[in-house]
C-alpha atoms as a PDB file:
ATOM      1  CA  UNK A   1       3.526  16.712  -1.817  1.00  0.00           C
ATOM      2  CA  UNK A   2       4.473  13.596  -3.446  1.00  0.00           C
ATOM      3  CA  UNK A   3       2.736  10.663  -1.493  1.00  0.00           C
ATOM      4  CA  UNK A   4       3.898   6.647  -1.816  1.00  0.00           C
ATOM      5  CA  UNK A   5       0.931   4.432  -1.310  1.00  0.00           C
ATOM      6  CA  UNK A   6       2.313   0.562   0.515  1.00  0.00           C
ATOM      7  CA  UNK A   7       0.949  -2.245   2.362  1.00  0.00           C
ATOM      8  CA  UNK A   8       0.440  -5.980   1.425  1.00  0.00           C
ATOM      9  CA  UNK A   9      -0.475  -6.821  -1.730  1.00  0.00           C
ATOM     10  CA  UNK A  10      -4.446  -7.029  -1.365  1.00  0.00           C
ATOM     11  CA  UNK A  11      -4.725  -4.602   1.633  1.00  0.00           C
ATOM     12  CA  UNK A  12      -6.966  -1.966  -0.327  1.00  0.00           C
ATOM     13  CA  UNK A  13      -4.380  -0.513  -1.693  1.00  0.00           C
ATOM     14  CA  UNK A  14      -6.157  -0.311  -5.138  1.00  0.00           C
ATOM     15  CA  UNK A  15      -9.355   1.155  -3.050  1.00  0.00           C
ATOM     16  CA  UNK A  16      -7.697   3.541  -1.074  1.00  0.00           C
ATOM     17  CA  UNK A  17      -5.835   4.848  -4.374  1.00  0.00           C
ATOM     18  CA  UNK A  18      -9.044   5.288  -6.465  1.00  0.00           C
ATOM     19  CA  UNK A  19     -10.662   7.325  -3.778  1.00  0.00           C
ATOM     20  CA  UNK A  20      -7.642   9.610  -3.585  1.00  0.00           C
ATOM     21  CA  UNK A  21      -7.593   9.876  -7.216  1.00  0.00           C
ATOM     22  CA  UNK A  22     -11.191  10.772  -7.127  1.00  0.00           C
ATOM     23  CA  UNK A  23     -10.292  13.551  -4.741  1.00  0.00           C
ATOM     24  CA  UNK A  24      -7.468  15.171  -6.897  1.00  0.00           C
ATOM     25  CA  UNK A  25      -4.188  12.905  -6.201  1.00  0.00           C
ATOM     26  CA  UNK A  26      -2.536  12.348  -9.749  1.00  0.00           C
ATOM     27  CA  UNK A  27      -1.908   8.939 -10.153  1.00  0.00           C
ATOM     28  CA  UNK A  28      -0.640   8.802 -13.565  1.00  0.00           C
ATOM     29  CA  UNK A  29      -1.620   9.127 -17.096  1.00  0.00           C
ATOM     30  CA  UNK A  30      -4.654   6.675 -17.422  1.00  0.00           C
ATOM     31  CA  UNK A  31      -2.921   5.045 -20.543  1.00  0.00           C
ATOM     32  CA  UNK A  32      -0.186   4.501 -17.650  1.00  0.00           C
ATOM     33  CA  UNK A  33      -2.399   2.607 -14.991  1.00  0.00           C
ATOM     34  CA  UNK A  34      -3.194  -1.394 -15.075  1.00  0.00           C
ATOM     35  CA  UNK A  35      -6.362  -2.178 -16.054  1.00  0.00           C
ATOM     36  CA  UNK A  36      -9.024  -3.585 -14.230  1.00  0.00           C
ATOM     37  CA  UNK A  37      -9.539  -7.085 -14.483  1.00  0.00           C
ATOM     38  CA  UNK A  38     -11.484  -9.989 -12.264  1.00  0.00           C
ATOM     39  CA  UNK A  39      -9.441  -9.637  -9.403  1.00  0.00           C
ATOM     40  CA  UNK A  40      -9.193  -6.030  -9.084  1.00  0.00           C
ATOM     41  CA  UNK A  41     -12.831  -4.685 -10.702  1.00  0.00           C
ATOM     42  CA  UNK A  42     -12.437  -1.332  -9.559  1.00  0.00           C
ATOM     43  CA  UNK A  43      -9.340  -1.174 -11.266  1.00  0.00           C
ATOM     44  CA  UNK A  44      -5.899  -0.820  -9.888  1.00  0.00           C
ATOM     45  CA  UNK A  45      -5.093   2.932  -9.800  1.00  0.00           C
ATOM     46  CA  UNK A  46      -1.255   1.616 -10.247  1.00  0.00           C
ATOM     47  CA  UNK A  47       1.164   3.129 -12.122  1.00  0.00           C
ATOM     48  CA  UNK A  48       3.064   0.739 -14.929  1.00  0.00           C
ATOM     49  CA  UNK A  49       5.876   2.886 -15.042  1.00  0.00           C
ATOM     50  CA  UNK A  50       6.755   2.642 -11.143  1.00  0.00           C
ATOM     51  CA  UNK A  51       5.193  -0.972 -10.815  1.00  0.00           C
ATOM     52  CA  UNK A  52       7.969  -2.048 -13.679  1.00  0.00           C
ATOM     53  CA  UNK A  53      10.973  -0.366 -11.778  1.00  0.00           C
ATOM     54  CA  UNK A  54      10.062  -1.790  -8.320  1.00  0.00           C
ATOM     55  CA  UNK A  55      10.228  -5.284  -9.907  1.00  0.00           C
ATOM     56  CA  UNK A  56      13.732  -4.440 -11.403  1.00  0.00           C
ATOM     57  CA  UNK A  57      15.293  -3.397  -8.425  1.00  0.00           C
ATOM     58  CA  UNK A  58      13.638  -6.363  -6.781  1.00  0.00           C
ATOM     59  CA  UNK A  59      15.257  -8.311  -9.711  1.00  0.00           C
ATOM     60  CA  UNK A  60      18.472  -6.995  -9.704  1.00  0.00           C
ATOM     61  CA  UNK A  61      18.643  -7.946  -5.630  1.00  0.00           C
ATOM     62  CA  UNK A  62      17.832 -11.246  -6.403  1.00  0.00           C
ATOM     63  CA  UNK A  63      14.076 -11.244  -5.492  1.00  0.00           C
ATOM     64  CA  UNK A  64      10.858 -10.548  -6.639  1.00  0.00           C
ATOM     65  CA  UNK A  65       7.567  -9.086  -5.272  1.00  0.00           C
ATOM     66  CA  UNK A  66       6.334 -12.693  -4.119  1.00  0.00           C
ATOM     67  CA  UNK A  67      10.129 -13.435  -2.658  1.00  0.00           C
ATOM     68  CA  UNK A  68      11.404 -10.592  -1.587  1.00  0.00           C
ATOM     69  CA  UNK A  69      15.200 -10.386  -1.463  1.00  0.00           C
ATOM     70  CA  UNK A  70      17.666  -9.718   1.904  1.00  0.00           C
ATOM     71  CA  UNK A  71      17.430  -5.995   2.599  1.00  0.00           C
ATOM     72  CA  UNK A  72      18.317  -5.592   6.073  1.00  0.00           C
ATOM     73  CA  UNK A  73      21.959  -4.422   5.311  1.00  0.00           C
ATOM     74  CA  UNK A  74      21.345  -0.781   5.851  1.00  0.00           C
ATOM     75  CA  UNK A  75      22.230   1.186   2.606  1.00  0.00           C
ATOM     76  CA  UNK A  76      21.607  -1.340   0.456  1.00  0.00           C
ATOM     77  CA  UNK A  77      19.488   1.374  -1.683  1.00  0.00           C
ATOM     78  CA  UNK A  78      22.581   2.639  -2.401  1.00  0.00           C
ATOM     79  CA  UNK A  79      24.502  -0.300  -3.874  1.00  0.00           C
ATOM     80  CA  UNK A  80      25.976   0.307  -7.340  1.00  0.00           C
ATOM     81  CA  UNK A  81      24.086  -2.225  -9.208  1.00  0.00           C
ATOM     82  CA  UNK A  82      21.093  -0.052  -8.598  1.00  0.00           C
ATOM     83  CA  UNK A  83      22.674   3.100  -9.918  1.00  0.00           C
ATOM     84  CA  UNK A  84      20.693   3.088 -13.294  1.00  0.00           C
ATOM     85  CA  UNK A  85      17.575   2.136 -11.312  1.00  0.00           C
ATOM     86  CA  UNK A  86      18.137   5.319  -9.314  1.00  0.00           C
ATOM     87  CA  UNK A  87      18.840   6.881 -12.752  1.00  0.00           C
ATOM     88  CA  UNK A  88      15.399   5.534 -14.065  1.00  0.00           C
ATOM     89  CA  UNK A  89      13.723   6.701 -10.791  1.00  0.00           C
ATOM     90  CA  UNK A  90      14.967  10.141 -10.406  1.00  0.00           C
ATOM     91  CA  UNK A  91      13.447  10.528 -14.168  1.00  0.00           C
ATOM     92  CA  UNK A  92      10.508   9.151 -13.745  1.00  0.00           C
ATOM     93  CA  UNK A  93       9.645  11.537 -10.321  1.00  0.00           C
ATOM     94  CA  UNK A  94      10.901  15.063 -12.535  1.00  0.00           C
ATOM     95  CA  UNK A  95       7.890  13.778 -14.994  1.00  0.00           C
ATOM     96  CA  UNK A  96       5.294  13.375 -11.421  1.00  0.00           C
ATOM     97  CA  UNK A  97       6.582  16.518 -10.455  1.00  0.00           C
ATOM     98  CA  UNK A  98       4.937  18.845 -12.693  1.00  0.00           C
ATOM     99  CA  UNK A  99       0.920  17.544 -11.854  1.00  0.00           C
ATOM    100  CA  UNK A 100       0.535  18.747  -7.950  1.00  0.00           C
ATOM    101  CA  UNK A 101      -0.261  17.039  -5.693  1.00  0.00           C
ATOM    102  CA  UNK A 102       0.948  13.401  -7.163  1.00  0.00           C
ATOM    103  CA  UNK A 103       1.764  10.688  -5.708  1.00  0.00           C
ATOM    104  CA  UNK A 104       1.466   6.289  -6.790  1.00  0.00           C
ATOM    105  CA  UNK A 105       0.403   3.393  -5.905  1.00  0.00           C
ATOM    106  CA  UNK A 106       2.339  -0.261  -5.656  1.00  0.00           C
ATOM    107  CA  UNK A 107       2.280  -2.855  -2.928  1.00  0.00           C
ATOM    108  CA  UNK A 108       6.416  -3.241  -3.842  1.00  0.00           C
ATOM    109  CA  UNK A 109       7.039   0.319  -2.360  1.00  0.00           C
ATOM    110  CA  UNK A 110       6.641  -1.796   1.440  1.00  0.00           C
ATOM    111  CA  UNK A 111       9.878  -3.118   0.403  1.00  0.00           C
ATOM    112  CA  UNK A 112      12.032  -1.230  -1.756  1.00  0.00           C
ATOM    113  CA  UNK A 113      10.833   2.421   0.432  1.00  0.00           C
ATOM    114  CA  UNK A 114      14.556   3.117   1.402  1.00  0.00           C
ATOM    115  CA  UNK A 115      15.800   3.546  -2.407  1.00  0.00           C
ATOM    116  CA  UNK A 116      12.402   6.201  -3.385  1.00  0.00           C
ATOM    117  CA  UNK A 117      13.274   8.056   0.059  1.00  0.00           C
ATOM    118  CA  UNK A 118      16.743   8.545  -0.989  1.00  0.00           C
ATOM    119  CA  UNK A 119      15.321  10.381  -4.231  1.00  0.00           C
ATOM    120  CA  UNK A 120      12.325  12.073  -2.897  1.00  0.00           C
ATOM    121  CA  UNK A 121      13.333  14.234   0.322  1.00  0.00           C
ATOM    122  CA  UNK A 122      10.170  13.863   3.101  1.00  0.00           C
ATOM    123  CA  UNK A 123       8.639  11.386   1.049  1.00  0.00           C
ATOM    124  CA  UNK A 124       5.199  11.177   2.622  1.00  0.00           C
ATOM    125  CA  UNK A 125       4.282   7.157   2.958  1.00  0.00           C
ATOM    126  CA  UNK A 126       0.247   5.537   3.368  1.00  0.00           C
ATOM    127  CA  UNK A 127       0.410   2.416   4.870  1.00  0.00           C
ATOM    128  CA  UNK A 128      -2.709   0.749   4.055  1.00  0.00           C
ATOM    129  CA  UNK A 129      -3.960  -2.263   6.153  1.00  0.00           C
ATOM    130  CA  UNK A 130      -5.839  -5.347   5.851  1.00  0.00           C
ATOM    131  CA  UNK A 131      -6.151  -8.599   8.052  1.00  0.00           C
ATOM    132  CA  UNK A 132      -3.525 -11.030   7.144  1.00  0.00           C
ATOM    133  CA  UNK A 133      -5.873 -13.469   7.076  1.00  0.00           C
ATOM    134  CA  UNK A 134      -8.073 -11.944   4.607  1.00  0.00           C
ATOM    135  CA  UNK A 135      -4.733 -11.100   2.785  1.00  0.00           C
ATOM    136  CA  UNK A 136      -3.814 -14.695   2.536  1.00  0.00           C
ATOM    137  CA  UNK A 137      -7.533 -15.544   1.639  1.00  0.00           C
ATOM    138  CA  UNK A 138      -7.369 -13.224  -1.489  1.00  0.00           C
ATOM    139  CA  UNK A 139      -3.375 -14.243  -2.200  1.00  0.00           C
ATOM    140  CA  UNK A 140      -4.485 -17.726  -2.263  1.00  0.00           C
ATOM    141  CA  UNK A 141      -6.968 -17.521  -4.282  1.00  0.00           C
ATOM    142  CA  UNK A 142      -5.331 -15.164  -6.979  1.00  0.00           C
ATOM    143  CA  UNK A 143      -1.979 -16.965  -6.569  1.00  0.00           C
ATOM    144  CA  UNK A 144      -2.371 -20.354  -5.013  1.00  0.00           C
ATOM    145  CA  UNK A 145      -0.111 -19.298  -2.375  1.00  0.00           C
ATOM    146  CA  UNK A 146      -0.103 -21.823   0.304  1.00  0.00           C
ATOM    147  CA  UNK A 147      -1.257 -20.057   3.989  1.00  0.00           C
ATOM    148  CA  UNK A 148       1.527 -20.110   5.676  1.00  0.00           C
ATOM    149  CA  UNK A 149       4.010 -18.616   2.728  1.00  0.00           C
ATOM    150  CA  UNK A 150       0.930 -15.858   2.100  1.00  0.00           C
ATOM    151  CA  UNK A 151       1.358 -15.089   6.003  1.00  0.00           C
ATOM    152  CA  UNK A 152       4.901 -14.666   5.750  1.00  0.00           C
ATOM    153  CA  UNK A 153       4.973 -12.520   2.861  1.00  0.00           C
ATOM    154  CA  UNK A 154       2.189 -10.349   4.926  1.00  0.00           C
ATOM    155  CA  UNK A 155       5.064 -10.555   7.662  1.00  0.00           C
ATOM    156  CA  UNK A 156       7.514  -8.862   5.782  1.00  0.00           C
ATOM    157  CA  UNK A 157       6.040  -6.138   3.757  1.00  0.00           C
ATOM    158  CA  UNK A 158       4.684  -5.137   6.787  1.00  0.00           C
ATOM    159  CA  UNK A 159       7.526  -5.006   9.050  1.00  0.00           C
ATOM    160  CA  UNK A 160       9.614  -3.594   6.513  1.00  0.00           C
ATOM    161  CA  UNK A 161       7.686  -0.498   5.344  1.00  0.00           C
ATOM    162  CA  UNK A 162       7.240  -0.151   9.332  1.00  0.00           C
ATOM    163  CA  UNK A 163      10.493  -0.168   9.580  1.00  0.00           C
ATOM    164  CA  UNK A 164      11.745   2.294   6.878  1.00  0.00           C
ATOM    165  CA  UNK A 165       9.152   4.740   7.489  1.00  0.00           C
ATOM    166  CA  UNK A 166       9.128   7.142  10.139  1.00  0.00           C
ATOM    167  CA  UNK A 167       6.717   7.892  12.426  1.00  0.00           C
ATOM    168  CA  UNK A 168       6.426  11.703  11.344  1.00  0.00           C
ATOM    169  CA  UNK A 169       6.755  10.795   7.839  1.00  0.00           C
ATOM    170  CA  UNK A 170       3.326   8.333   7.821  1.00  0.00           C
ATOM    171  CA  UNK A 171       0.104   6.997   7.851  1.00  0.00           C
ATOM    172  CA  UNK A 172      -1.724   4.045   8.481  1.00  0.00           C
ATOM    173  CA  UNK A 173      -5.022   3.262   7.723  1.00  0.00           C
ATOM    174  CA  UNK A 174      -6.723   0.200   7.659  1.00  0.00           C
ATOM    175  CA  UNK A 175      -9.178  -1.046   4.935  1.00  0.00           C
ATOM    176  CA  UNK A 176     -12.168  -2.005   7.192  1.00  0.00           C
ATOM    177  CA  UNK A 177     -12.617   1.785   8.012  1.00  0.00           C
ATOM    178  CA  UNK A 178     -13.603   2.144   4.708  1.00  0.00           C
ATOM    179  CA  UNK A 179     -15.884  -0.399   4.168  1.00  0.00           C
ATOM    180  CA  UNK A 180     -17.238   0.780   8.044  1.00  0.00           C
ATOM    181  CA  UNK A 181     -17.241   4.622   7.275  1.00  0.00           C
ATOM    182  CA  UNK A 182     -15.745   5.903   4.325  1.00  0.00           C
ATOM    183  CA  UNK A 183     -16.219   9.810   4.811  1.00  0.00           C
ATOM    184  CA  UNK A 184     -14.462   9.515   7.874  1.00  0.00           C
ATOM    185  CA  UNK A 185     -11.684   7.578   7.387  1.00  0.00           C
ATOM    186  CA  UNK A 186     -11.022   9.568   3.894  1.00  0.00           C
ATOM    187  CA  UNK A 187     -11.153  13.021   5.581  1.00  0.00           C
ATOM    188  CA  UNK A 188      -8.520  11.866   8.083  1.00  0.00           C
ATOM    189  CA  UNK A 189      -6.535  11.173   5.169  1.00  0.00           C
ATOM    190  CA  UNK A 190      -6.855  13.898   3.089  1.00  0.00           C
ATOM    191  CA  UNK A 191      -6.358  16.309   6.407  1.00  0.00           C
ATOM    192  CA  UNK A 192      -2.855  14.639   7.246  1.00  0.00           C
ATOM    193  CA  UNK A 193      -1.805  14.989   3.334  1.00  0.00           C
ATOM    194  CA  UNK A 194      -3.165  18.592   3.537  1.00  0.00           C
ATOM    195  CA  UNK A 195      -5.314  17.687   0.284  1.00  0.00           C
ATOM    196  CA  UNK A 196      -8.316  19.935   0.296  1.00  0.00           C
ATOM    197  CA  UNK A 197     -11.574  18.341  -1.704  1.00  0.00           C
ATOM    198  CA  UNK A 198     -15.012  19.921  -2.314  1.00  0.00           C
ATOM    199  CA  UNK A 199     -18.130  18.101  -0.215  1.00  0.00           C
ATOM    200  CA  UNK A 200     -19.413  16.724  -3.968  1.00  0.00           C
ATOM    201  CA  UNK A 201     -15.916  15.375  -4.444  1.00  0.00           C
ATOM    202  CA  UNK A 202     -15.492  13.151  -1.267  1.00  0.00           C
ATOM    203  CA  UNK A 203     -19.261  12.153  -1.833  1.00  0.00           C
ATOM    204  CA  UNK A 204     -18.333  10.756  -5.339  1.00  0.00           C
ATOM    205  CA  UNK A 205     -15.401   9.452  -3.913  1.00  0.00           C
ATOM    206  CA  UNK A 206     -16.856   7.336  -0.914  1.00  0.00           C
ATOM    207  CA  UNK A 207     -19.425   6.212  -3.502  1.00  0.00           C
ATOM    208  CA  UNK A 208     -16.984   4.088  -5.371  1.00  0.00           C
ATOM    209  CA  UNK A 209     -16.430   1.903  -2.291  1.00  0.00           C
ATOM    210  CA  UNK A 210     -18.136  -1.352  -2.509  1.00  0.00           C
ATOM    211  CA  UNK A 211     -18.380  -3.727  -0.037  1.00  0.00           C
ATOM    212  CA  UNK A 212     -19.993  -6.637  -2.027  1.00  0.00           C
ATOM    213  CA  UNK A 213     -16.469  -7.197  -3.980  1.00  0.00           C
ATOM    214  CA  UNK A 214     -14.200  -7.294  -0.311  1.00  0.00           C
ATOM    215  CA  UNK A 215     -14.933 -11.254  -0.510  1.00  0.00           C
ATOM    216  CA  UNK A 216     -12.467 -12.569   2.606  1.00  0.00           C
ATOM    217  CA  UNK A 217     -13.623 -10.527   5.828  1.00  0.00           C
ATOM    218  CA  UNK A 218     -12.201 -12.086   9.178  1.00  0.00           C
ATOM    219  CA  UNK A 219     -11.815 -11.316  12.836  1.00  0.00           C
ATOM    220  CA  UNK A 220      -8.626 -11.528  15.023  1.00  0.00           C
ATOM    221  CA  UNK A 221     -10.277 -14.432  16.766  1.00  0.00           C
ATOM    222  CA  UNK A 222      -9.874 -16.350  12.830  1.00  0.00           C
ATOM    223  CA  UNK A 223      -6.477 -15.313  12.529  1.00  0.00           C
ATOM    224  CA  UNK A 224      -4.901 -16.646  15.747  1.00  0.00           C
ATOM    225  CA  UNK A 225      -7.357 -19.892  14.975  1.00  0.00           C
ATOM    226  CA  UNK A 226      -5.995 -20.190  11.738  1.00  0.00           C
ATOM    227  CA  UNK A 227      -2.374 -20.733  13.249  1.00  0.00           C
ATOM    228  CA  UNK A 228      -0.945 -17.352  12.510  1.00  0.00           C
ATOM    229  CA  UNK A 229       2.780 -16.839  14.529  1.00  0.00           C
ATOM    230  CA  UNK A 230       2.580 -14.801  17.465  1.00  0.00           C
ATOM    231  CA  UNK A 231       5.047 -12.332  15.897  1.00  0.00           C
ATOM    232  CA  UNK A 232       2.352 -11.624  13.001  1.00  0.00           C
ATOM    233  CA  UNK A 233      -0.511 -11.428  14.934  1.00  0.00           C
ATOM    234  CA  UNK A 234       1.828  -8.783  17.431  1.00  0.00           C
ATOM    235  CA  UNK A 235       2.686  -6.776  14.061  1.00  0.00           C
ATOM    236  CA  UNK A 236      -0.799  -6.761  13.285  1.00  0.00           C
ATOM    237  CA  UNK A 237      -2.154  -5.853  16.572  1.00  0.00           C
ATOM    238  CA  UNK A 238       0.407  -3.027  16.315  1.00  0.00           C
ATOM    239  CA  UNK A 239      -0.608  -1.597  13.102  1.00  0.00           C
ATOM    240  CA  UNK A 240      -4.276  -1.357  14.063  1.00  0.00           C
ATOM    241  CA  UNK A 241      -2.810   0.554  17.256  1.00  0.00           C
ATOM    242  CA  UNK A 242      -1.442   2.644  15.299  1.00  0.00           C
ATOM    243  CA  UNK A 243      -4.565   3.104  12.533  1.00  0.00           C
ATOM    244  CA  UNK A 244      -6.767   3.781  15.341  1.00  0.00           C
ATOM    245  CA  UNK A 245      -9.066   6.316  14.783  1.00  0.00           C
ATOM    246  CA  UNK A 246     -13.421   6.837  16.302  1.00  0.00           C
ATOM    247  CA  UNK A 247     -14.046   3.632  13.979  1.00  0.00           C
ATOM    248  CA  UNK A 248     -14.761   0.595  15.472  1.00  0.00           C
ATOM    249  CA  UNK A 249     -13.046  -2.102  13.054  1.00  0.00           C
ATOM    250  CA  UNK A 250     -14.926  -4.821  12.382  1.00  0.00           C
ATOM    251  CA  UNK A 251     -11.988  -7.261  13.519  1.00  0.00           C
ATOM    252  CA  UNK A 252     -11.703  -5.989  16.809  1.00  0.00           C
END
């Protein structure tokens, strides 16, 4: 069952990963996973091993995670200057393959999906969701990325994991659902991976969510008022369509 966890960078993706890991996802080695630091307190439940490849294959197109490179000729996960990245990849997945059920964490999977579905057949993909303005909030303070380039970037990870993933094939879940009702959001998760967790388990879990250290919370209202593009605040309205769940999300 091996799971890729996407989404913008700053989306919850860090979040969302710890509380799978806490409910028996392998992540990693620990001497593998980044280390928790100011931005990221809870740690980042991201594997160095994948983390390094995606920014090769970024490289080697000519982009990186903060300027993503043209991908929209389709195949381009199969162009031969990425044949040792493939290589790298298809090694990397045999040594995932023996800790059931495993799966990682990296924002850079929303944009280099294609080439890990081309290794891993029925790649299962969690697409984890945050207001863009909140994104850009957290980007600009981390990065000093201006607004509008933080909004663009938000654009394009989005559409593209969207756009390589199949409906059948994932899930979308937005970060406010956690922060709203943890247990409930988690359990829908868990149930579509088929990951079974003890009661004790998804209590410990849901405990590690903390709401004091989400510091940028916004409305839709705040987004269109803060001169987002019609096309993001569409994509955006789209994905919470799509994340919809009993949950009423605090930016709706």
């Amino acid at each position: 069952m091996p799971l890729c966890i996407a989404g913008m960078h700053r989306s919850g993706t860090s979040m969302i990963s710890n509380l799978l890991y806490e409910c028996g996802l392998y992540l990693g080695p620990e001497k593998d996973l980044l280390n928790a630091n100011k931005w990221n307190a809870g740690g980042y439940w991201e594997s160095r091993s994948f983390m390094d490849l995606n920014d090769d294959i970024l490289t080697a197109l000519g982009g990186s995670w903060d300027c993503p490179p043209p991908m929209d000729t389709p195949g381009w996960e199969n162009s031969a200057i990425l044949d040792r990245f493939r290589k790298q990849a298809c090694k990397l997945v045999r040594r995932f393959r023996r800790r059931e059920p495993w799966g990682w964490k990296d924002p850079r999977n929303s944009l280099t999906l294609p080439l890990w579905q081309s290794i891993i057949p029925n790649l299962k993909v969690l697409i984890c969701v945050r207001n863009p303005l909140a994104v850009a909030e957290s980007v600009r303070a981390r990065d000093g990325m201006s607004l509008a380039a933080a909004f663009e970037l938000w654009h394009t990870y989005n559409r593209r994991v969207l756009a390589a993933a199949p409906p059948e094939s994932r899930f979308i879940t937005h970060s406010e659902s956690y922060l709203a009702n943890p247990q409930t959001e988690l359990r829908r998760v868990l149930e579509w991976l088929g990951l079974g967790t003890t009661e004790d388990r998804l209590e410990r879990a849901c405990a590690r969510v903390k709401p004091e250290l989400v510091h940028h919370r916004v409305t839709m209202d705040e987004l269109v008022e803060a001169g987002a593009s019609s096309e993001l605040v569409q994509c955006y309205q789209q994905l919470c369509d799509l994340a919809s769940s009993d949950l009423a999300f605090a930016d709706h």
